[in-house]
Protein backbone atom coordinates (compact mmCIF):
# COMPACT_ATOMS: atom_id res chain seq x y z
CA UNK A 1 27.09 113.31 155.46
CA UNK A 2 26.76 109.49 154.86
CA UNK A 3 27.81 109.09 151.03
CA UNK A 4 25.94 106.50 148.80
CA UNK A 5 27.54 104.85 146.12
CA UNK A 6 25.76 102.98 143.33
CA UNK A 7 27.49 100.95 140.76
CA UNK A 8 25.42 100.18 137.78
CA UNK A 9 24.27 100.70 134.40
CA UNK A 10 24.11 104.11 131.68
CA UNK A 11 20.92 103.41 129.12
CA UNK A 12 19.21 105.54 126.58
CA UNK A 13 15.75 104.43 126.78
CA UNK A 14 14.01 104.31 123.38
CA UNK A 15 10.38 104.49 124.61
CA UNK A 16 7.34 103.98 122.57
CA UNK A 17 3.65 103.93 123.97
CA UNK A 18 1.18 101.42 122.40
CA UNK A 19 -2.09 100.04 123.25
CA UNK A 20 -0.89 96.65 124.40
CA UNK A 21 2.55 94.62 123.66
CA UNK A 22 2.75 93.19 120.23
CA UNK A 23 2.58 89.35 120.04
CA UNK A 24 4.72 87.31 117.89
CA UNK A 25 4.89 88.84 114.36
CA UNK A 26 2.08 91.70 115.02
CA UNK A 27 3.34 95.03 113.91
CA UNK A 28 1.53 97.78 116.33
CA UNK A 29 1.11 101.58 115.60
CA UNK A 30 2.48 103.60 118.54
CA UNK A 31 2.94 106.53 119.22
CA UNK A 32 5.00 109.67 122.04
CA UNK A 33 8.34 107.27 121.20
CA UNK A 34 10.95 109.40 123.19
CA UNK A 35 15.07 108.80 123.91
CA UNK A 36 15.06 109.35 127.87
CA UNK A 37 18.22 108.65 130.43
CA UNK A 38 17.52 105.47 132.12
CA UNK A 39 19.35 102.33 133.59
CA UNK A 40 19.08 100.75 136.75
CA UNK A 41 21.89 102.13 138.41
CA UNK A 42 21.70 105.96 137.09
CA UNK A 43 18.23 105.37 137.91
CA UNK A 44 19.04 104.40 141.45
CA UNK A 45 21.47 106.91 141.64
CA UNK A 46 19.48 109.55 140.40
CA UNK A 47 16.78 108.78 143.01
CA UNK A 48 18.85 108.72 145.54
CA UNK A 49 20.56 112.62 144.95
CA UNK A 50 17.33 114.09 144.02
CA UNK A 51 15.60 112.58 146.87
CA UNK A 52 18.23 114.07 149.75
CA UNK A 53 21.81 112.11 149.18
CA UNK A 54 24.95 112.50 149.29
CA UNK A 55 25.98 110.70 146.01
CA UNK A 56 28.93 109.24 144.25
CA UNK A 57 28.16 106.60 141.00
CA UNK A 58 30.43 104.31 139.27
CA UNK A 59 29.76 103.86 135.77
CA UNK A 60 30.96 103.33 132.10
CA UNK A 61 29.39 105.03 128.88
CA UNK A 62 30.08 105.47 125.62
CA UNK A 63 31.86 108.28 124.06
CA UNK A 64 28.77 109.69 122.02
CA UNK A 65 26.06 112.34 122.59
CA UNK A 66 23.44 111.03 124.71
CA UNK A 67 26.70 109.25 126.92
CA UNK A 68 28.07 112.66 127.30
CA UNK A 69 24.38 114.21 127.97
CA UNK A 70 23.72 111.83 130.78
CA UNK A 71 26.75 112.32 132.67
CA UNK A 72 26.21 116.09 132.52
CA UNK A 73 22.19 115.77 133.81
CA UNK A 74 23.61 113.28 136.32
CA UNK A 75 26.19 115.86 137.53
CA UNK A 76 23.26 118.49 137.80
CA UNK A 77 21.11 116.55 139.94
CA UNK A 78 24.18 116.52 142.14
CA UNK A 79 26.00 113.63 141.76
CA UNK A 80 29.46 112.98 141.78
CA UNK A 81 30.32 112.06 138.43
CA UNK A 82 34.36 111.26 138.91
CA UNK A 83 33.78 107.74 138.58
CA UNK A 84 32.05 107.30 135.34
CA UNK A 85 34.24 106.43 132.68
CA UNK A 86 34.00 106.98 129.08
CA UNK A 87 34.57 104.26 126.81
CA UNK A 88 36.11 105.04 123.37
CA UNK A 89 34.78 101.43 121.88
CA UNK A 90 31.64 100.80 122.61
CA UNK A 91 28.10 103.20 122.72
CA UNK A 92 25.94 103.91 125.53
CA UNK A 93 23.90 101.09 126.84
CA UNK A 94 20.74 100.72 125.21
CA UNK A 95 16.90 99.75 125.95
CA UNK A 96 14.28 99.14 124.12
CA UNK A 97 11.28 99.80 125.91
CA UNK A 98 7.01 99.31 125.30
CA UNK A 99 4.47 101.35 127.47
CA UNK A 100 1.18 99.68 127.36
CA UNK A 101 -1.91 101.79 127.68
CA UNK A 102 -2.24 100.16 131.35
CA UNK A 103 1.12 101.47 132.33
CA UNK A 104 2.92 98.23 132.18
CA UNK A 105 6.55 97.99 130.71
CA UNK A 106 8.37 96.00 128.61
CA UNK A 107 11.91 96.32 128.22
CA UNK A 108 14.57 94.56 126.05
CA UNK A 109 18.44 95.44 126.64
CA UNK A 110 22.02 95.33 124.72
CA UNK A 111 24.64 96.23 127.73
CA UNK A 112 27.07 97.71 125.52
CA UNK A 113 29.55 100.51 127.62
CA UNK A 114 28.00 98.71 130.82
CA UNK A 115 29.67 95.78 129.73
CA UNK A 116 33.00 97.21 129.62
CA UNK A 117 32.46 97.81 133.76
CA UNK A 118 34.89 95.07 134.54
CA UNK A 119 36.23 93.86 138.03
CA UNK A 120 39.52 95.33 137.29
CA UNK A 121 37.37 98.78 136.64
CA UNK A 122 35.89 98.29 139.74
CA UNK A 123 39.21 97.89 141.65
CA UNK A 124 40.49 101.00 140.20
CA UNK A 125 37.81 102.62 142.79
CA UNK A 126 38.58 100.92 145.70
CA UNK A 127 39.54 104.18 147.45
CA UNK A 128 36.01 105.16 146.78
CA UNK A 129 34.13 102.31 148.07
CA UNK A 130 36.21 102.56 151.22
CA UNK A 131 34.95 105.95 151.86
CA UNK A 132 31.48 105.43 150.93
CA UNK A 133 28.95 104.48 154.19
CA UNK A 134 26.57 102.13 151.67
CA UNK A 135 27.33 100.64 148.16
CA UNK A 136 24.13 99.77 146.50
CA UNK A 137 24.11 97.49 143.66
CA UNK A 138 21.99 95.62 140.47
CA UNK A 139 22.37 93.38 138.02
CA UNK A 140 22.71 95.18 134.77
CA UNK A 141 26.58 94.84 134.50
CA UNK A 142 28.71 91.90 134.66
CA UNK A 143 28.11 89.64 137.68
CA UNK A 144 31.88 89.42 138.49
CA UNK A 145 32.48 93.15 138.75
CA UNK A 146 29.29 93.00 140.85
CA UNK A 147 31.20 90.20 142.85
CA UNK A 148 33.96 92.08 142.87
CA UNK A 149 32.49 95.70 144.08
CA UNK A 150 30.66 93.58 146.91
CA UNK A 151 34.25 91.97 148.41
CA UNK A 152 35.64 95.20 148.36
CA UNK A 153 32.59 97.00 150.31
CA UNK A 154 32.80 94.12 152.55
CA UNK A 155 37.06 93.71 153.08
CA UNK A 156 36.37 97.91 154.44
CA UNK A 157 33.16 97.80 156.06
CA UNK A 158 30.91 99.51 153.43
CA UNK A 159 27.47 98.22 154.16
CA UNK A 160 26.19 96.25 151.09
CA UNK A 161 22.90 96.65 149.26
CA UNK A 162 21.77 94.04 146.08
CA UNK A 163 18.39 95.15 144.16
CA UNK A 164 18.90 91.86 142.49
CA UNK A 165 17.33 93.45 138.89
CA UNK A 166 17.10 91.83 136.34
CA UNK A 167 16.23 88.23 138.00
CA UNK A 168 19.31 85.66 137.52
CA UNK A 169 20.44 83.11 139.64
CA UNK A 170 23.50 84.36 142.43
CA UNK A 171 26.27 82.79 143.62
CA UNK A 172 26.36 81.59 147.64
CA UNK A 173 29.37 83.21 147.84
CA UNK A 174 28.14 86.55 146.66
CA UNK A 175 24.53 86.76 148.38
CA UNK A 176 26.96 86.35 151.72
CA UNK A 177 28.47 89.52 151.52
CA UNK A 178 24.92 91.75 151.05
CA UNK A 179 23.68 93.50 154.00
CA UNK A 180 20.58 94.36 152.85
CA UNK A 181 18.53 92.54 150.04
CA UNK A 182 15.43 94.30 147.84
CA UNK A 183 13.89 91.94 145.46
CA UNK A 184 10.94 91.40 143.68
CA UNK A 185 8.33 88.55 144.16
CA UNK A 186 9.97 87.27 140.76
CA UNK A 187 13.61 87.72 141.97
CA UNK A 188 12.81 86.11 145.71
CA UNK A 189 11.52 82.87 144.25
CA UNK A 190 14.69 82.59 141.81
CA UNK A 191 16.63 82.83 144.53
CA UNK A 192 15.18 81.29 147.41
CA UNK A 193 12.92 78.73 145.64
CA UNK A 194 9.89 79.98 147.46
CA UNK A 195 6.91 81.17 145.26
CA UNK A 196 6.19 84.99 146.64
CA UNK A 197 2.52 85.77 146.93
CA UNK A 198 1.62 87.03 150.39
CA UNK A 199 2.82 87.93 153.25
CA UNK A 200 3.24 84.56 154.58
CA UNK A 201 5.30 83.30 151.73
CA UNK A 202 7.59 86.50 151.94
CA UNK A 203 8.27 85.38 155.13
CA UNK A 204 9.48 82.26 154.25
CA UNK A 205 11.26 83.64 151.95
CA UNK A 206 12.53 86.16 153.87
CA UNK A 207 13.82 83.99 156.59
CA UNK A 208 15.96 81.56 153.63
CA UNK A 209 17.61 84.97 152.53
CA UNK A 210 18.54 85.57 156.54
CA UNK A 211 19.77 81.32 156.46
CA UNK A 212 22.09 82.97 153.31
CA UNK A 213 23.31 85.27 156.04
CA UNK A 214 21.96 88.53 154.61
CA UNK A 215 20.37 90.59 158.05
CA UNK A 216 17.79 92.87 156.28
CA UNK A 217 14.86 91.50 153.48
CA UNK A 218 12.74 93.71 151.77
CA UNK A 219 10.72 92.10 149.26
CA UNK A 220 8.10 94.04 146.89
CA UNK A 221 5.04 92.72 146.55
CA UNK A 222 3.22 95.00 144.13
CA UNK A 223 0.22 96.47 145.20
CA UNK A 224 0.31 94.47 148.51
CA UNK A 225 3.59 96.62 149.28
CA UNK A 226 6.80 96.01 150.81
CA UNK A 227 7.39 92.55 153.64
CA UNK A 228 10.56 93.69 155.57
CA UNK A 229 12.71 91.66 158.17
CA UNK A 230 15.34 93.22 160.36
CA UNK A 231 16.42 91.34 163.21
CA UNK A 232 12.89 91.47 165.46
CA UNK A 233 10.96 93.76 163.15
CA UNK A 234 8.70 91.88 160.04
CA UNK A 235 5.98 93.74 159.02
CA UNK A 236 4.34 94.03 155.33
CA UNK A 237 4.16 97.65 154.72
CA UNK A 238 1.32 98.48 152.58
CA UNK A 239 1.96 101.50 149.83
CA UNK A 240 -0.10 104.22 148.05
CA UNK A 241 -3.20 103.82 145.77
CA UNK A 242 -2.08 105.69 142.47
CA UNK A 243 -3.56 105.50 138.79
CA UNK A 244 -0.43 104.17 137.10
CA UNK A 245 0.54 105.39 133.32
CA UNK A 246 4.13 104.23 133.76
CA UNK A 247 5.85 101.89 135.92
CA UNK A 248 9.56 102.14 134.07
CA UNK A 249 11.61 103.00 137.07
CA UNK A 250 9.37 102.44 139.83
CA UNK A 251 11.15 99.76 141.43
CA UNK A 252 14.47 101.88 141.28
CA UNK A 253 12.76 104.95 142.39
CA UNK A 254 11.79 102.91 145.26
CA UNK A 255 15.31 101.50 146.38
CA UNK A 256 17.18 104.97 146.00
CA UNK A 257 13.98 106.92 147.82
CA UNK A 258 14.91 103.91 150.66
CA UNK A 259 18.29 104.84 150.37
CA UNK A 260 17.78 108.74 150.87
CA UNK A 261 16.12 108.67 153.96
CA UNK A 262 18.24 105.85 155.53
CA UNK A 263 21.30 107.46 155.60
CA UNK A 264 19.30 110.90 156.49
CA UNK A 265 18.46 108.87 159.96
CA UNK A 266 14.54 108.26 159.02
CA UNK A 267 13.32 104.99 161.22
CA UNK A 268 12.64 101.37 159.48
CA UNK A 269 9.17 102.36 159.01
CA UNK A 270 9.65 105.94 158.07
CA UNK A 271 12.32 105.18 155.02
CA UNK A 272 9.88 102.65 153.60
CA UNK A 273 6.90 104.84 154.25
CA UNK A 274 8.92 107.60 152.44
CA UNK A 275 10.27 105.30 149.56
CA UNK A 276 6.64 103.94 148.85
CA UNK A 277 5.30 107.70 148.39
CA UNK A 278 8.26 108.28 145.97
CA UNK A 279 7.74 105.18 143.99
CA UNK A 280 3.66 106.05 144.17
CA UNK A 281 4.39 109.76 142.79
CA UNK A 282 6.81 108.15 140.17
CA UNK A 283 4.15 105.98 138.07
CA UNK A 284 1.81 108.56 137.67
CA UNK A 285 4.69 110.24 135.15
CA UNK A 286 6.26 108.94 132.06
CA UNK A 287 9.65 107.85 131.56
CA UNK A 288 12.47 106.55 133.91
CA UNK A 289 14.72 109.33 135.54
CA UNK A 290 11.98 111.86 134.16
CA UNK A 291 9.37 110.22 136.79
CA UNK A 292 11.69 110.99 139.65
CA UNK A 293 10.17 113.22 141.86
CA UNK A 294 12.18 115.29 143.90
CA UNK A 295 12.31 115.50 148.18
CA UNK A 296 9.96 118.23 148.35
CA UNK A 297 7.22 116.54 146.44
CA UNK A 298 7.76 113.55 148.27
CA UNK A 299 7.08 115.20 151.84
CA UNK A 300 3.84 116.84 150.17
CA UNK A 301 2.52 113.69 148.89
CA UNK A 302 2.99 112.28 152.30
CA UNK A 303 1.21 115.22 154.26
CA UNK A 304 -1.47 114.72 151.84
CA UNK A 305 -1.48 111.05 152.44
CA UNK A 306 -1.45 111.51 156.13
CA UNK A 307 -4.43 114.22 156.07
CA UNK A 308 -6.34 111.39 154.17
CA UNK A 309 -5.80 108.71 156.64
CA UNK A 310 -3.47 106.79 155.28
């Protein structure tokens, strides 16, 4: 089986609900505050192993309860665990996390352990990014190990993959080596200088990613959906009408659902079709890795989806 490996981030989410985010010195009353597993890359990772891969994740956490409790739910959802590292210095990433009443997130972040992922960390696993058919990575631990993990995918012919999340500006040198690129309306016009609100500006966009010399482009577009370029095929690929209580994770869902059903041999349109009906399914639950839904739910939301026309 084609192996997937993610490098990323460990958080505990601290997640509280409130009717909308606070302004500047407003103190809200909120309420369902939870500690969930979250982080882009378990996230991703996550996704991607309950969703149908084969799955391998590089990682650092700290020695403490919920670090230790992660690792173990990541290992039962099937992931090979060998690679992340326990730090006896620093704590488990953190977030800090609002849910407003109309599902939207806001999220605040202190890296902690996932700053102690460091290029020479990453060369340590070289052996495993050899073997792996696609590395997938984000932004949530330092940009040279990032760098680093990228070069070493490319150096064995390990086909790259950059959810550029959270938005920052990327080095030429780095956006060369990515295969495939996923970012967000916010993240495309950071990095391309084109403002993302249709589908004709995605294309532009789109086509100054393929000038960096990256051959795929998918770029989210919220409700619109997804505008992909690969070689001959653009198309904006519209996604599911859901009521939304949580959005947390969506975006993650979304790359490791794409991920799943890639390397399973689904078609362009199929593995978008399938990772827009696991990112639909995911914001209609709270949390981050809690809102993952699995394969099985996936193909019946489809088939449901299908029987309704769409």
């Amino acid at each position: 089986m084609n192996r997937l490996l993610v490098l990323g981030s460990v958080n505990a989410d601290h997640v509280l609900r409130v009717p909308h985010f606070p302004r500047p010195g407003e103190t809200l009353a909120g309420h369902s505050y939870r500690v969930v597993p979250g982080g882009k890359g378990a996230n991703q990772a996550v996704a991607a192993a309950r969703l149908g891969a084969a799955v391998s994740f590089i990682a650092r956490i700290g020695d403490d309860a919920i670090g230790h409790q992660m690792k173990t739910g990541f290992a039962q959802d099937g992931i090979d665990v060998s690679a992340v590292e326990l730090d006896d210095t620093l704590p488990t990433g953190i977030a800090i996390i609002y849910v407003s009443d109309e599902g939207e997130n806001s999220i605040g972040l202190s890296a902690e352990a996932n700053g102690a992922l460091t290029p020479a960390v990453v060369q340590g696993h070289e052996a495993m990014i050899a073997d792996a058919h696609t590395l997938l990575l984000q932004l949530e631990v330092p940009l040279e190990s990032v760098f680093e993990a990228a070069r070493l995918a490319r150096s064995h012919g390990t086909r790259v993959v950059l959810n550029p999340a959270p938005a920052q500006p990327l080095p030429a040198e780095l956006l060369a080596l990515v295969d495939l690129i996923t970012p967000n309306q916010t993240e495309a016009e950071l990095l391309t200088g084109v403002r993302v609100t249709d589908e004709a500006s995605a294309r532009e966009a789109a086509a100054r990613f393929h000038q960096m010399g990256i051959g795929e482009v998918m770029i989210t577009l919220g409700s619109q959906g997804v505008y992909c370029s690969k070689g001959q095929q653009q198309a904006l690929i519209a996604g599911f009408r859901v009521e939304a209580v949580d959005t947390t994770a969506a975006g993650d869902t979304f790359n490791g659902a794409l991920l799943a059903a890639d390397l399973a041999g689904a078609s362009f349109q199929d593995a978008v079709r399938f990772a827009h009906g696991a990112a639909a399914l995911s914001v209609t639950r709270f949390g981050a890795q809690s809102s993952i839904p699995t394969r099985q739910e996936v193909d019946a939301f489809l088939l449901e989806q299908t029987a309704q026309g769409y």
